[in-house]
PDB file of N, CA and C in Angstrom:
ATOM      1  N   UNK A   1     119.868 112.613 100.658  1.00  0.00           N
ATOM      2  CA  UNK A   1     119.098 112.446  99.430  1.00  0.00           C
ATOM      3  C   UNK A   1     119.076 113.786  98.705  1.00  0.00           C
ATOM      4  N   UNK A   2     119.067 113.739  97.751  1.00  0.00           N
ATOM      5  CA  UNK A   2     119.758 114.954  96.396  1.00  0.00           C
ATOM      6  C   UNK A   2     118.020 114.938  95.890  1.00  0.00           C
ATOM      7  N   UNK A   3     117.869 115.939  95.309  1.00  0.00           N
ATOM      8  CA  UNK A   3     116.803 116.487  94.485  1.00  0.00           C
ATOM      9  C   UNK A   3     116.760 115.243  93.086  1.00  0.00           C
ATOM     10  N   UNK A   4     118.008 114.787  92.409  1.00  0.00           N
ATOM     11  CA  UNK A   4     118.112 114.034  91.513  1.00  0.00           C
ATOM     12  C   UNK A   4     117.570 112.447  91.386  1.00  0.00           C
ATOM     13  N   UNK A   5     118.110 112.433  93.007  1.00  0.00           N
ATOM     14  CA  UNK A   5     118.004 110.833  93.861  1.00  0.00           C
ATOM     15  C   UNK A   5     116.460 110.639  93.638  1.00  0.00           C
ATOM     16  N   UNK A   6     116.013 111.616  94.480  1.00  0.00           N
ATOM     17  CA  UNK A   6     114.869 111.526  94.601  1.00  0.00           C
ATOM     18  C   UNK A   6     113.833 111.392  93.813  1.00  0.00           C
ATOM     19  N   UNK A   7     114.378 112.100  92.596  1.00  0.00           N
ATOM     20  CA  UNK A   7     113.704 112.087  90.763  1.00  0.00           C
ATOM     21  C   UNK A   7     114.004 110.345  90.496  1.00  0.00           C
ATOM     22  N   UNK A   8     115.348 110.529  90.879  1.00  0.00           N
ATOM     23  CA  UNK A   8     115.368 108.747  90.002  1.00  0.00           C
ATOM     24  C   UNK A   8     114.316 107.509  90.658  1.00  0.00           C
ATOM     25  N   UNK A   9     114.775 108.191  91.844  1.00  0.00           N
ATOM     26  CA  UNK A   9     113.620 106.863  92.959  1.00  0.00           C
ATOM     27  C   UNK A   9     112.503 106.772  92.296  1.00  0.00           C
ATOM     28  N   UNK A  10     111.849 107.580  91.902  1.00  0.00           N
ATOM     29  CA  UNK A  10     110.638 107.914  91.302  1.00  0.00           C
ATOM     30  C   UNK A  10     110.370 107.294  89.749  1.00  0.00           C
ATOM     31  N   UNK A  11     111.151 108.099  89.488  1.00  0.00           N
ATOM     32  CA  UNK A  11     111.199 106.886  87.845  1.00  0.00           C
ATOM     33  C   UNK A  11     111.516 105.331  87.896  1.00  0.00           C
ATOM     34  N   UNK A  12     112.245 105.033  88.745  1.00  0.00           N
ATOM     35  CA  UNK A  12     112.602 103.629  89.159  1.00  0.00           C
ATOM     36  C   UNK A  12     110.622 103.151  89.417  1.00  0.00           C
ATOM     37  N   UNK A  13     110.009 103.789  90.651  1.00  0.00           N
ATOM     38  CA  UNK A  13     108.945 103.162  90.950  1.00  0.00           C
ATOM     39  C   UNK A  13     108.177 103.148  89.925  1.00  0.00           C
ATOM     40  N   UNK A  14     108.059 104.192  89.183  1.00  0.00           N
ATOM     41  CA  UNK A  14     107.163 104.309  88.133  1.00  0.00           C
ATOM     42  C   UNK A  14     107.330 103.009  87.204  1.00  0.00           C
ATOM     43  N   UNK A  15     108.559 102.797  86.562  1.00  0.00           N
ATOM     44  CA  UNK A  15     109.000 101.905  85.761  1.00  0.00           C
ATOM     45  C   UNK A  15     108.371  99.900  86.170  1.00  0.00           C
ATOM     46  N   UNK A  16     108.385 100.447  87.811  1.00  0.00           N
ATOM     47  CA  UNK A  16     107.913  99.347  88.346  1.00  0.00           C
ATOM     48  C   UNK A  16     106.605  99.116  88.186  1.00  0.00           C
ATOM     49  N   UNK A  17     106.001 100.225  88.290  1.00  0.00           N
ATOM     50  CA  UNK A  17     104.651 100.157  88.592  1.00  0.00           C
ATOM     51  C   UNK A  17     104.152  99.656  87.392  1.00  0.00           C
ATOM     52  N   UNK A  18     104.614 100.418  86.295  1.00  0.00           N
ATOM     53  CA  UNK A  18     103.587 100.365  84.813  1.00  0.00           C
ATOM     54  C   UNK A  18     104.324  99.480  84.269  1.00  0.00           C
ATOM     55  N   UNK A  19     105.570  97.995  84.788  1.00  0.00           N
ATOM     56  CA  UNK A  19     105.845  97.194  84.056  1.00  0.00           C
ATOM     57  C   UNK A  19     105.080  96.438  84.227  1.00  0.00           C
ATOM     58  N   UNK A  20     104.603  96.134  85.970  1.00  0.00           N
ATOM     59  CA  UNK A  20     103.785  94.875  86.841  1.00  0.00           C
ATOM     60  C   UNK A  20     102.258  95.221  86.290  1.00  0.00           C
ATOM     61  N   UNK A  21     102.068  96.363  85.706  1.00  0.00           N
ATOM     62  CA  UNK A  21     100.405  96.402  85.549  1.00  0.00           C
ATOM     63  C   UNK A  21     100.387  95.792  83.843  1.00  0.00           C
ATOM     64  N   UNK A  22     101.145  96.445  82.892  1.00  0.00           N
ATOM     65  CA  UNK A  22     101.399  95.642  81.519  1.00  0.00           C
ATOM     66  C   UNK A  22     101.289  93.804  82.005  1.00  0.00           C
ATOM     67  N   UNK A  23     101.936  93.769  83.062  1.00  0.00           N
ATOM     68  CA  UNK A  23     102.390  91.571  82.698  1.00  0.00           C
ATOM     69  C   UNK A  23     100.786  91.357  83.775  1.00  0.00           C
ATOM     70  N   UNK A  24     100.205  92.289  84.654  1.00  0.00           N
ATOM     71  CA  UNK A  24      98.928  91.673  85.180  1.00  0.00           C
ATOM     72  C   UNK A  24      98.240  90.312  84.036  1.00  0.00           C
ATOM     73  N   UNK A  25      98.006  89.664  84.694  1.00  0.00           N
ATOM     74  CA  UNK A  25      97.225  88.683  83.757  1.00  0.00           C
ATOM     75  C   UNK A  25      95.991  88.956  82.902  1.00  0.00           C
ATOM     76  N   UNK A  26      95.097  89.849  84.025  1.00  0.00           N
ATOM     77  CA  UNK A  26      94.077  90.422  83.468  1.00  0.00           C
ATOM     78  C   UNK A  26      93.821  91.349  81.873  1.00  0.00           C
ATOM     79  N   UNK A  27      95.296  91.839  82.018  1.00  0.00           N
ATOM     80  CA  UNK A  27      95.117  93.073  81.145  1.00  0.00           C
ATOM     81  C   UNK A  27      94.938  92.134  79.854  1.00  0.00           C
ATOM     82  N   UNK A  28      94.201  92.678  78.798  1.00  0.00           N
ATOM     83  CA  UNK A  28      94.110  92.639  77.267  1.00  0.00           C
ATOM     84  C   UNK A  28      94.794  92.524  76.357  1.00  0.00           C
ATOM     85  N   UNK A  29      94.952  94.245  76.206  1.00  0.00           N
ATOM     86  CA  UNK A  29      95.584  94.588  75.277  1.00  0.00           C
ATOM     87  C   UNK A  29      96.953  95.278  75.822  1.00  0.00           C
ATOM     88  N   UNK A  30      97.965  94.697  76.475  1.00  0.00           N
ATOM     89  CA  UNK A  30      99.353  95.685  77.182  1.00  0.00           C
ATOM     90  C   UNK A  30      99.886  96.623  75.658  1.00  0.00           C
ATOM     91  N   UNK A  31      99.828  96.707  74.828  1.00  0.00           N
ATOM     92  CA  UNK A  31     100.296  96.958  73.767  1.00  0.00           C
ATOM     93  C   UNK A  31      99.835  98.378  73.570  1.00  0.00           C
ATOM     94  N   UNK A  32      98.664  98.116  74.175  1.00  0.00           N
ATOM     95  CA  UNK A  32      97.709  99.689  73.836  1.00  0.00           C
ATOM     96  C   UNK A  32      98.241 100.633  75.094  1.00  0.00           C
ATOM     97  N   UNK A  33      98.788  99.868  76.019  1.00  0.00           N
ATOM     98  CA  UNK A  33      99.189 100.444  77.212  1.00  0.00           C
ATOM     99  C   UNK A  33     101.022 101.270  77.002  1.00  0.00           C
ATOM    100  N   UNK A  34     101.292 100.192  76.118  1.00  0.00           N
ATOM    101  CA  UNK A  34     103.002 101.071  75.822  1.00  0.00           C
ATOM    102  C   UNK A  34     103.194 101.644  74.546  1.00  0.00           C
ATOM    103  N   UNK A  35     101.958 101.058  74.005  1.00  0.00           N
ATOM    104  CA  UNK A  35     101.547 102.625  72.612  1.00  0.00           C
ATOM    105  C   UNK A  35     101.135 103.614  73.223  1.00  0.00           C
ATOM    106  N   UNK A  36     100.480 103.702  74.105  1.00  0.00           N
ATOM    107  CA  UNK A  36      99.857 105.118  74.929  1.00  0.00           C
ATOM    108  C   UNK A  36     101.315 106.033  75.465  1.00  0.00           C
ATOM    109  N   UNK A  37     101.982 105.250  76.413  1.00  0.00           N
ATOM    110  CA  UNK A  37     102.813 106.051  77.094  1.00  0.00           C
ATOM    111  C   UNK A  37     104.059 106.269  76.292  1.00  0.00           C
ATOM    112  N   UNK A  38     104.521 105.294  75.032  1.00  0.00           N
ATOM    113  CA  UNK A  38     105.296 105.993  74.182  1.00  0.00           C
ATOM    114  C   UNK A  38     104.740 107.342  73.432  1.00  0.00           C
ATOM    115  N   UNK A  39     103.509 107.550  73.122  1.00  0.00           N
ATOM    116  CA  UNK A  39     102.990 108.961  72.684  1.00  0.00           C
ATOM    117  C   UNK A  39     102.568 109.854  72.984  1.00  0.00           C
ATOM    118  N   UNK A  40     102.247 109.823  74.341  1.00  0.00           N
ATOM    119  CA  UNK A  40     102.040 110.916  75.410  1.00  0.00           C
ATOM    120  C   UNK A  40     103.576 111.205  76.032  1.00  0.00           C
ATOM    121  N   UNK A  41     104.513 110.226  76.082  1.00  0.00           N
ATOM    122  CA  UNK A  41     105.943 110.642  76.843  1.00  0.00           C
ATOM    123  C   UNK A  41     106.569 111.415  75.869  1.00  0.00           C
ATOM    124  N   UNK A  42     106.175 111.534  74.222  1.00  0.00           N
ATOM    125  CA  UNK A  42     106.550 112.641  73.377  1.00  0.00           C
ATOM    126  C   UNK A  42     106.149 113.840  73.740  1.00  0.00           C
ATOM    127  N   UNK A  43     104.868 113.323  73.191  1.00  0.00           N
ATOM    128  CA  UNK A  43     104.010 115.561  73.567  1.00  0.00           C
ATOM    129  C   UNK A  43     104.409 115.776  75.168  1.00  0.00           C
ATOM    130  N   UNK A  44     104.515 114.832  76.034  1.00  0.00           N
ATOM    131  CA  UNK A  44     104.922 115.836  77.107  1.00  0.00           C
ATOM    132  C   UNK A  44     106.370 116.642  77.360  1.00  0.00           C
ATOM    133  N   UNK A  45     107.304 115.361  77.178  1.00  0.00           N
ATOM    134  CA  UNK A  45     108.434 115.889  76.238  1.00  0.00           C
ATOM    135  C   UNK A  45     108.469 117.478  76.101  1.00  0.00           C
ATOM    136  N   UNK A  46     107.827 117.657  74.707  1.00  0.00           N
ATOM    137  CA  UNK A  46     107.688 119.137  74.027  1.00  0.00           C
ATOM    138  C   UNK A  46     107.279 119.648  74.899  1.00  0.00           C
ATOM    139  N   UNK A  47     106.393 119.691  75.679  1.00  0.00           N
ATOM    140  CA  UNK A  47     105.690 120.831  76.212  1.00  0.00           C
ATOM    141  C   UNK A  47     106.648 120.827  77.238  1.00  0.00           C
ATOM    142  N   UNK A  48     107.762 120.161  78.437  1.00  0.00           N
ATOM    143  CA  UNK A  48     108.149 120.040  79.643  1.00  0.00           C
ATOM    144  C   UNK A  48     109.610 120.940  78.647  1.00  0.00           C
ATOM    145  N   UNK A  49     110.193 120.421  77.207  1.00  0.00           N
ATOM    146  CA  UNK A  49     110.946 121.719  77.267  1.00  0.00           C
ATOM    147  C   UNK A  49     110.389 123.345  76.548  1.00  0.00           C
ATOM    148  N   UNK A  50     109.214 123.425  76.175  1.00  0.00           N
ATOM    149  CA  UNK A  50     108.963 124.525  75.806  1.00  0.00           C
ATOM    150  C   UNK A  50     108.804 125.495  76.575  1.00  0.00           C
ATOM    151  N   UNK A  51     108.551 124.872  78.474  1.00  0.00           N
ATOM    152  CA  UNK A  51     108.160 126.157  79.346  1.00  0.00           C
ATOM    153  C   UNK A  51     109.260 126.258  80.181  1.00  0.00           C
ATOM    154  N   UNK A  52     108.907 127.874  80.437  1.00  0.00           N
ATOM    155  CA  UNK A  52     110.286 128.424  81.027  1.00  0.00           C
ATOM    156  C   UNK A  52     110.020 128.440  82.629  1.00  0.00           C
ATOM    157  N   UNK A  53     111.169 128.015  83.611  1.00  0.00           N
ATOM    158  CA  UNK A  53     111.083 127.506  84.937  1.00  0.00           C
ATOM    159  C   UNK A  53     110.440 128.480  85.640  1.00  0.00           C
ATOM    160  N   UNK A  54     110.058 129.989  84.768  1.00  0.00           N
ATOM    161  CA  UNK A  54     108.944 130.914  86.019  1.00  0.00           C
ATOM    162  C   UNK A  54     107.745 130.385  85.707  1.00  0.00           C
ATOM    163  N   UNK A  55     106.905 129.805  84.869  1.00  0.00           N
ATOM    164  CA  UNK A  55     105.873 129.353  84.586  1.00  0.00           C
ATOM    165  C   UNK A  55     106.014 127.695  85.155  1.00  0.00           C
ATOM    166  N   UNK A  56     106.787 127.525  85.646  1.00  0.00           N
ATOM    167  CA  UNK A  56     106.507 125.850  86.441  1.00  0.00           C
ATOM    168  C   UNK A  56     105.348 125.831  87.211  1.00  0.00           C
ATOM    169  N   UNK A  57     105.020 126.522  88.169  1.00  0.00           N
ATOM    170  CA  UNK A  57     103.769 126.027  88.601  1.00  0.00           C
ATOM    171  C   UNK A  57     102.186 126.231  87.915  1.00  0.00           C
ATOM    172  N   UNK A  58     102.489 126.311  86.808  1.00  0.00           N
ATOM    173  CA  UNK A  58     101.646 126.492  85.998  1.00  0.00           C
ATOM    174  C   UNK A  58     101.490 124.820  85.219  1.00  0.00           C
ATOM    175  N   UNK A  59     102.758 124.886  84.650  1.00  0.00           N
ATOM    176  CA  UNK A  59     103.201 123.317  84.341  1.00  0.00           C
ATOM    177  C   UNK A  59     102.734 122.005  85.471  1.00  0.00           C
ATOM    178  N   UNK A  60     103.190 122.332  86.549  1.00  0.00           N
ATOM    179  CA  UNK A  60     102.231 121.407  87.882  1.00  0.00           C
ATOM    180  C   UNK A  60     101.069 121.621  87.737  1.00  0.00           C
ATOM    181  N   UNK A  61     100.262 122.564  87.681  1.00  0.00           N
ATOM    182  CA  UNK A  61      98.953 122.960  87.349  1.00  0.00           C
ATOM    183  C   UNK A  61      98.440 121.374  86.533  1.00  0.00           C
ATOM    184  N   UNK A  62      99.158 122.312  85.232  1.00  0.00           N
ATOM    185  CA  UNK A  62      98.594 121.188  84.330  1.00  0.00           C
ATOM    186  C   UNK A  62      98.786 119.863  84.272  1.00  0.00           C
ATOM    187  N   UNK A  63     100.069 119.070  84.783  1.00  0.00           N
ATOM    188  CA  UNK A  63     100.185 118.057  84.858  1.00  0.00           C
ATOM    189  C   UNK A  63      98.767 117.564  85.930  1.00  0.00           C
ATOM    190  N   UNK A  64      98.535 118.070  86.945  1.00  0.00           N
ATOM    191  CA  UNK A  64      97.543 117.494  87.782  1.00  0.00           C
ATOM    192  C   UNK A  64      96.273 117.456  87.401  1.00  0.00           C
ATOM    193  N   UNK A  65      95.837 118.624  86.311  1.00  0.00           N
ATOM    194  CA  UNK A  65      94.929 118.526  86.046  1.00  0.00           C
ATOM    195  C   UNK A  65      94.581 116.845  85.199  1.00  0.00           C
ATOM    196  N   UNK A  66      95.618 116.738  84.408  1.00  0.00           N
ATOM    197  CA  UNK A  66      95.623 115.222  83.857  1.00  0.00           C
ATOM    198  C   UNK A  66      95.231 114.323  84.579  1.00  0.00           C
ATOM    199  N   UNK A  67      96.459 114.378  86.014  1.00  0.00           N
ATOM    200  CA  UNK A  67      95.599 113.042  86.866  1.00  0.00           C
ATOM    201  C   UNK A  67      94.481 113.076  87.428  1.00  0.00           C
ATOM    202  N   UNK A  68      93.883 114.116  87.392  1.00  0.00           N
ATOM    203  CA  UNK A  68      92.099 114.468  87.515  1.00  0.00           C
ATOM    204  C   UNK A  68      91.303 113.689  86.074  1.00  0.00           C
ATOM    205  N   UNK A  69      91.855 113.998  85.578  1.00  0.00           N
ATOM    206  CA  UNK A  69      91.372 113.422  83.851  1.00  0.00           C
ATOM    207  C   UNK A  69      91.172 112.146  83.874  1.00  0.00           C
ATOM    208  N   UNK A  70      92.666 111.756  84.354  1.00  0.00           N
ATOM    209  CA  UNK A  70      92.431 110.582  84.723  1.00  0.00           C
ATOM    210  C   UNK A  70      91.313 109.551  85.422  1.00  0.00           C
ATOM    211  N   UNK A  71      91.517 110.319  86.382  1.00  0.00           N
ATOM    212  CA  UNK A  71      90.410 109.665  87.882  1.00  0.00           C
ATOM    213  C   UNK A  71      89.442 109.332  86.764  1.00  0.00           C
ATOM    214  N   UNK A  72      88.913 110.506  86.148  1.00  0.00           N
ATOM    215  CA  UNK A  72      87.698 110.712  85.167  1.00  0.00           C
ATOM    216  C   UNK A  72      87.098 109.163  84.548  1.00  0.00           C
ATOM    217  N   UNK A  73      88.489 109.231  83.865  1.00  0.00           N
ATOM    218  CA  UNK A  73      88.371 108.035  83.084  1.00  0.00           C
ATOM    219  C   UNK A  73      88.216 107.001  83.231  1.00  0.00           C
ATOM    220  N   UNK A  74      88.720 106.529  85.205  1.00  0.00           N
ATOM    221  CA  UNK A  74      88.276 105.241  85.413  1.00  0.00           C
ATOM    222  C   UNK A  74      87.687 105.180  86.280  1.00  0.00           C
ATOM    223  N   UNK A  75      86.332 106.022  86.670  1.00  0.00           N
ATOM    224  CA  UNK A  75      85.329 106.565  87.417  1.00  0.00           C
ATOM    225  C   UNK A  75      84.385 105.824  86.207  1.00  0.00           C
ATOM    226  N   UNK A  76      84.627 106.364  84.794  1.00  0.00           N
ATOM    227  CA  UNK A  76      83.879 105.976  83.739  1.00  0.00           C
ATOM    228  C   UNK A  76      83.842 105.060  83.851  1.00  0.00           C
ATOM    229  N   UNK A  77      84.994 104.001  83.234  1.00  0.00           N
ATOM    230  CA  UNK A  77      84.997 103.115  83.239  1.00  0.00           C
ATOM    231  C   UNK A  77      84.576 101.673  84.150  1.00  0.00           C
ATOM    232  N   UNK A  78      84.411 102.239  85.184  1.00  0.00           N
ATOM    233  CA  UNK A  78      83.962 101.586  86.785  1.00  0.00           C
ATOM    234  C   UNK A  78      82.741 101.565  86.079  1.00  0.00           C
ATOM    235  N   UNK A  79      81.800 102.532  85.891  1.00  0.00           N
ATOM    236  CA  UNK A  79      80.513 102.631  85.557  1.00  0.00           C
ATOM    237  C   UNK A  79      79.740 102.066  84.764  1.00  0.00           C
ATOM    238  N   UNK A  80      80.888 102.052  83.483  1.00  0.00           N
ATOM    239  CA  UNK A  80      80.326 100.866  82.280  1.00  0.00           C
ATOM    240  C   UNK A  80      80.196  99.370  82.297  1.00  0.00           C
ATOM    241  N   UNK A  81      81.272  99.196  83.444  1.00  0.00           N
ATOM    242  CA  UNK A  81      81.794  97.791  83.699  1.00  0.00           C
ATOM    243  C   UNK A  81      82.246  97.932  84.709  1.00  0.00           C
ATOM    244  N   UNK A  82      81.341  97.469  85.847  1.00  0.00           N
ATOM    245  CA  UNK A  82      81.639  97.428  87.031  1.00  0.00           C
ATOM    246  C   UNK A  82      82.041  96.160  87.848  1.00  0.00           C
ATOM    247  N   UNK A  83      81.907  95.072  86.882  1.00  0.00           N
ATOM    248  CA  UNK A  83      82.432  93.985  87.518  1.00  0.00           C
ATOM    249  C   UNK A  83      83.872  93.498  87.426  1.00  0.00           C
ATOM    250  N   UNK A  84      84.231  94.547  86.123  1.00  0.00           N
ATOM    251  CA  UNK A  84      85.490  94.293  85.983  1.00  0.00           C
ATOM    252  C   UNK A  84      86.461  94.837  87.163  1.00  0.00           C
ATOM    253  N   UNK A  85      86.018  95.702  87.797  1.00  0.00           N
ATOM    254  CA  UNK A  85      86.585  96.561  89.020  1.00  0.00           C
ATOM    255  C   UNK A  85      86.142  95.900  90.310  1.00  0.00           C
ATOM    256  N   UNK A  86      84.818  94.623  90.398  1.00  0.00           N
ATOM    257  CA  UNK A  86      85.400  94.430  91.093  1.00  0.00           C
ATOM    258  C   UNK A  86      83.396  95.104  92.062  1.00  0.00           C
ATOM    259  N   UNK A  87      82.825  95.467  91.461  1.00  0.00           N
ATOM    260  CA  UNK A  87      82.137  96.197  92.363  1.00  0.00           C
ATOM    261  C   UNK A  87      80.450  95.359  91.979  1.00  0.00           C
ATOM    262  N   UNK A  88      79.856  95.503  92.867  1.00  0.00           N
ATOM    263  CA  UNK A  88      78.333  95.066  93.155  1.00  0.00           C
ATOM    264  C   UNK A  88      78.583  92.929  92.630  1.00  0.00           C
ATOM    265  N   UNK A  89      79.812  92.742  92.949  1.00  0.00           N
ATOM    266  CA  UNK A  89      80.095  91.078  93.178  1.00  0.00           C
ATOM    267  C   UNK A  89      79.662  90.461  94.243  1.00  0.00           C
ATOM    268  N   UNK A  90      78.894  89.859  94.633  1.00  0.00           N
ATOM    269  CA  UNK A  90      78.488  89.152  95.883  1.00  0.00           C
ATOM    270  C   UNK A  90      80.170  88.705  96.630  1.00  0.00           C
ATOM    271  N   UNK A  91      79.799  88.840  97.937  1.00  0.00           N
ATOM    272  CA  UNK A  91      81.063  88.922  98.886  1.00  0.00           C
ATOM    273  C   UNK A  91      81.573  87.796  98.702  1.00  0.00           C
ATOM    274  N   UNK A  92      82.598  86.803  98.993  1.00  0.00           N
ATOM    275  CA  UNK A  92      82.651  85.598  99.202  1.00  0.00           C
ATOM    276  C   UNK A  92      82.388  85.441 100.594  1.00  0.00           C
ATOM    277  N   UNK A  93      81.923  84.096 101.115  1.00  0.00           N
ATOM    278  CA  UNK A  93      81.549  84.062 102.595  1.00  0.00           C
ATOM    279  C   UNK A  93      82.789  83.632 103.454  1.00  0.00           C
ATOM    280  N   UNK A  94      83.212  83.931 104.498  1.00  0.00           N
ATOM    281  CA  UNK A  94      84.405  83.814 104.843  1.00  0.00           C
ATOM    282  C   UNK A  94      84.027  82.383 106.200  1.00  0.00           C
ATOM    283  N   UNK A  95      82.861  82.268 106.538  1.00  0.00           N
ATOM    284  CA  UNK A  95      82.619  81.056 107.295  1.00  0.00           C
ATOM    285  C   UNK A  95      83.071  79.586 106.320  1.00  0.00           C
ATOM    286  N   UNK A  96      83.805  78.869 106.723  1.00  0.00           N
ATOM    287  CA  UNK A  96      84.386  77.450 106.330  1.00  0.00           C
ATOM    288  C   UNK A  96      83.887  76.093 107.066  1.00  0.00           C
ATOM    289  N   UNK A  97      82.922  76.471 107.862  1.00  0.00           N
ATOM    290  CA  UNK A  97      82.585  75.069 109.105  1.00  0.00           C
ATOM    291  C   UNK A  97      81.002  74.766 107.595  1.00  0.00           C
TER     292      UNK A  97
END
């Protein structure tokens, strides 16, 4: 496995991941979901060629800080609407007799 392979594997899963969450039944609005990542996959774009490869872990820095941002956001969102996630739902009972 090549450094490249390993990039593609990755974009392959990714591609998987955020196609199956767009067709979820649940979702709303998927539209708002591939307007988002078409305009964030720009500005990151710019910024992934503006920095120079001695400042990369600086660039990791920041990319992670995002998926912290993230968490953020659906920590929030859990909070506002918590049933949509799924949380304080009475269990289903698993006895059948």
């Amino acid at each position: 496995m090549t450094s490249r392979g390993g990039n593609l594997y990755g974009i392959v899963g990714m591609v998987i991941a955020i196609g199956v969450t767009v067709a979820s039944p649940g979702v709303v609005a998927p539209w708002l979901i591939i307007g988002g990542l078409i305009n964030r996959r720009r500005d990151w774009a710019v910024v992934a060629m503006r920095i120079q490869m001695t400042a990369l872990p600086q660039l990791v820095a920041a990319f992670h800080s995002l998926v912290g941002l993230a968490a953020v956001f659906v920590a929030a969102a859990a909070f506002v609407s918590p049933e949509a996630f799924g949380i304080g739902l009475p269990a289903r009972s698993r006895c059948t007799a």
